[in-house]
Protein backbone atom coordinates (compact mmCIF):
# COMPACT_ATOMS: atom_id res chain seq x y z
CA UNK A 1 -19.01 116.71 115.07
CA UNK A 2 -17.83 113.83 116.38
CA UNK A 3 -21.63 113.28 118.25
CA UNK A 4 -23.17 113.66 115.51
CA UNK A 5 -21.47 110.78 113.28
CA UNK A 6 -21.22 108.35 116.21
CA UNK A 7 -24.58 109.15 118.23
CA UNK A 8 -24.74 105.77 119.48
CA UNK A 9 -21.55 106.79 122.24
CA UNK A 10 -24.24 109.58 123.99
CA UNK A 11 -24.89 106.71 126.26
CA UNK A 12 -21.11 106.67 127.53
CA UNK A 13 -22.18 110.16 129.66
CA UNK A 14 -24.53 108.05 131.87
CA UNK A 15 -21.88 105.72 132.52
CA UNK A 16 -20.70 106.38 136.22
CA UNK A 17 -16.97 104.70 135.66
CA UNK A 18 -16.38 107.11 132.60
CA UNK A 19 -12.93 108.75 134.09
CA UNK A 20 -11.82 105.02 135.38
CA UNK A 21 -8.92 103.83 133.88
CA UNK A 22 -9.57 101.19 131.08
CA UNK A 23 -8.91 97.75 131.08
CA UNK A 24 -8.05 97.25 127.22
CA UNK A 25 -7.48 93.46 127.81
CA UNK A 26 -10.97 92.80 129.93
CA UNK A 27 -12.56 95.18 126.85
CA UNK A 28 -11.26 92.97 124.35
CA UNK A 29 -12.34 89.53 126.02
CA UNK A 30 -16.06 91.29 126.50
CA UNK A 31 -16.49 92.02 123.11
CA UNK A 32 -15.06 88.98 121.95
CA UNK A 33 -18.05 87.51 124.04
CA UNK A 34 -20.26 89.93 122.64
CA UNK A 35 -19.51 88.68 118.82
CA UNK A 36 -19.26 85.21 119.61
CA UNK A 37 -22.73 85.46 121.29
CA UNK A 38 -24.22 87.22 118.49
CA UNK A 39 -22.47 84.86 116.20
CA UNK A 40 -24.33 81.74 118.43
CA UNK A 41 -27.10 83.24 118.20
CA UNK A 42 -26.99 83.60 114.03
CA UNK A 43 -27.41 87.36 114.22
CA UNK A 44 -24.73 88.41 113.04
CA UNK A 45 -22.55 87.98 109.67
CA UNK A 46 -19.14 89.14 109.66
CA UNK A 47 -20.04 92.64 109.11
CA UNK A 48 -22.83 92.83 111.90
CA UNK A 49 -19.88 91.46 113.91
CA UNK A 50 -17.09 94.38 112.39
CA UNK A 51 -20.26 96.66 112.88
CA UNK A 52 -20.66 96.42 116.84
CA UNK A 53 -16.32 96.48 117.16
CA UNK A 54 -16.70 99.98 115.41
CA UNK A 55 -19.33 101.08 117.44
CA UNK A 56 -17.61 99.52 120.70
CA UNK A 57 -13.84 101.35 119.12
CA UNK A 58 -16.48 104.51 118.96
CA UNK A 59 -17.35 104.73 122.37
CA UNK A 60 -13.76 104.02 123.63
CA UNK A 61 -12.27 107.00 121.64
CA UNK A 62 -15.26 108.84 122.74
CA UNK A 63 -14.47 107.85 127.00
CA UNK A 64 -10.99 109.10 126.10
CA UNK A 65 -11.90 112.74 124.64
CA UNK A 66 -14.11 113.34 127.03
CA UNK A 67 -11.38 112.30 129.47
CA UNK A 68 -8.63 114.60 127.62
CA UNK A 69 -11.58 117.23 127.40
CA UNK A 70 -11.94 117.45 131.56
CA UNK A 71 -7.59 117.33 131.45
CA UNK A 72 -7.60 113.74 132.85
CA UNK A 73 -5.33 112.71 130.74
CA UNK A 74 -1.52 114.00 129.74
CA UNK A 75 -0.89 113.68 125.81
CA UNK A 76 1.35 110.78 126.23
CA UNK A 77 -1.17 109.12 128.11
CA UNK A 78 -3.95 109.95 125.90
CA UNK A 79 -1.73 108.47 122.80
CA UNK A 80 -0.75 105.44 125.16
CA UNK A 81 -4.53 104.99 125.23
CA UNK A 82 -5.41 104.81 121.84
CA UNK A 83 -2.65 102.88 120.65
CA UNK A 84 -3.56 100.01 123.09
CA UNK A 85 -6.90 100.52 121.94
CA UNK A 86 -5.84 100.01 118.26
CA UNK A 87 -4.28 97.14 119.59
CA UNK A 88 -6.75 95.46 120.94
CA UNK A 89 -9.15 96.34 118.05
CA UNK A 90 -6.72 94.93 115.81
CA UNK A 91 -6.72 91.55 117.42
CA UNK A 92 -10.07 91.08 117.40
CA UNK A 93 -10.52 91.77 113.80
CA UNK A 94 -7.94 89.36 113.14
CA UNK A 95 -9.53 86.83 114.98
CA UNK A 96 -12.90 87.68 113.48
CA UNK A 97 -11.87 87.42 109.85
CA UNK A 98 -9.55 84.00 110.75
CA UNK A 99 -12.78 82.41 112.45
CA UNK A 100 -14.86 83.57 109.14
CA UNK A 101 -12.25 81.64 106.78
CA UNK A 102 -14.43 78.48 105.45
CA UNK A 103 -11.60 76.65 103.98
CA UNK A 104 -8.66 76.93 106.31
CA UNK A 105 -5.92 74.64 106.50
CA UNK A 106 -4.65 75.37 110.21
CA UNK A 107 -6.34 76.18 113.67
CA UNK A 108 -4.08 79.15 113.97
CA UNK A 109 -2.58 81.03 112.02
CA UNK A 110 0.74 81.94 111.90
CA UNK A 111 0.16 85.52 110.75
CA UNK A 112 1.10 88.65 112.25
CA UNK A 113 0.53 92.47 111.59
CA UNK A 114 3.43 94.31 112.46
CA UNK A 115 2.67 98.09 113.01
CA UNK A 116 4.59 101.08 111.89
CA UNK A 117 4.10 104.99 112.19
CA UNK A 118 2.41 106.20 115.05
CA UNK A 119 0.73 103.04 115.94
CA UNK A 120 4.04 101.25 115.79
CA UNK A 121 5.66 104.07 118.12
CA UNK A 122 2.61 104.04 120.27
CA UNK A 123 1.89 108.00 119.12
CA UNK A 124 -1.55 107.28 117.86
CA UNK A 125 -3.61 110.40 118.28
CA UNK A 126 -7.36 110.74 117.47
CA UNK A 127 -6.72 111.46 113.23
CA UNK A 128 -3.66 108.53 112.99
CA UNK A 129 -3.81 106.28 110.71
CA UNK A 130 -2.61 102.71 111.00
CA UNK A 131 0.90 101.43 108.67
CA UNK A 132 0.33 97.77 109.17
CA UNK A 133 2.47 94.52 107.16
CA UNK A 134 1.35 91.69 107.49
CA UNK A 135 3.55 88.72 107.61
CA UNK A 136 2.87 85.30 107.65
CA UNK A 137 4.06 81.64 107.11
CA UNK A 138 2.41 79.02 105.23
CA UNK A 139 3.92 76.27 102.92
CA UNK A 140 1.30 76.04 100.16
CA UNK A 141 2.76 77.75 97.26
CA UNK A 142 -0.64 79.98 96.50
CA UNK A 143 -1.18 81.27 100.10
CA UNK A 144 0.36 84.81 99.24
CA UNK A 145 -1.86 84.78 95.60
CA UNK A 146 -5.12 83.83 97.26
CA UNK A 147 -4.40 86.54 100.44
CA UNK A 148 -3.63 89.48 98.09
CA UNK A 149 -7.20 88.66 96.08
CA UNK A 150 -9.00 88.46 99.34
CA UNK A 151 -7.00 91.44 100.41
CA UNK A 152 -7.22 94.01 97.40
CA UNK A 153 -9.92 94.23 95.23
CA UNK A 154 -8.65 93.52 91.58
CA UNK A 155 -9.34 97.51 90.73
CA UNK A 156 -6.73 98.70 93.17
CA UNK A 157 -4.41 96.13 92.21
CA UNK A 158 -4.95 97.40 88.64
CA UNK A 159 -4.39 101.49 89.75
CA UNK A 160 -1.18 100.52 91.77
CA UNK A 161 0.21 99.01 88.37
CA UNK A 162 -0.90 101.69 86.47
CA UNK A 163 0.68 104.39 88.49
CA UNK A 164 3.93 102.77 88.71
CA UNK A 165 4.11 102.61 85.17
CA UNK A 166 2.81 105.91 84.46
CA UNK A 167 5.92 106.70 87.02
CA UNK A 168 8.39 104.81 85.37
CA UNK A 169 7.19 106.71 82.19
CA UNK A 170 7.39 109.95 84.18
CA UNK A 171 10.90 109.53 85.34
CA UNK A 172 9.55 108.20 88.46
CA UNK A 173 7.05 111.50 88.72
CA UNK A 174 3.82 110.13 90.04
CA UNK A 175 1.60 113.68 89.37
């Protein structure tokens, strides 16, 4: 299943080094090269850009079943992996969608995305989800307005009020 959805990670079997241990943090800083180059280069938009870090996230989670496949890997290992993988991934797309803001007010942001759940407990098997907050500081009085809108598309924003008042109407049944 999973080869046919990401076909594109086939090429991790020729790769000699596929049972080495990963290097999340040399990973990251090569595909941070890789979208900045294709950003030089003007092929690539921000979604070009999210496009290769899926396909790169792919092939990662791909080295590591075929690792846990061959019993190279214990299950705490295997869900140390992929959590630092998340990680990692998570940076980048921070840094990504930072670098894409055209009207920022700082160089850096002081934002973070604290992770709960598996990812926050470092459990993260191959079907986990992610429970992410993100926090951050800023003095201007609309930041938090203007970061929900960019955020949540208006709809969703318009369901999650709708269901907590159809709750509240409920007796705080949501069904």
């Amino acid at each position: 299943q999973y080869l046919l959805r990401h076909p594109v990670v086939l090429d991790e079997l020729l790769d000699g080094q596929i049972f080495e241990p990963m290097d999340y943090e040399l990973w990251a800083c090569q595909q941070r090269e890789v979208m900045q180059t294709l950003q030089i280069n003007g092929q690539a938009d921000d979604e070009r850009r999210m496009d290769h870090l899926r396909e790169a996230h792919h092939a990662q989670v791909f080295r590591l079943l075929v690792q846990d496949l061959e019993g190279h890997l214990s299950l705490e290992h295997l869900s140390d992996h992929l959590s630092e993988l998340a990680d990692q991934v998570l940076g980048l797309v921070i840094e990504c969608a930072w670098s894409s803001l055209k009207s920022r007010h700082r160089d850096r942001p002081q934002f973070a995305a604290i992770a709960y759940g598996k990812l926050g407990g470092k459990e993260l098997g191959y079907a986990s989800d992610l429970d992410l907050v993100f926090v951050y500081d800023d003095d201007d009085a609309q930041a938090a307005h203007r970061c929900r809108e960019s955020l949540v598309p208006p709809a969703a924003v318009f369901r999650l009020g709708s269901m907590q008042e159809c709750a509240c109407c409920a007796g705080g049944r949501t069904t």
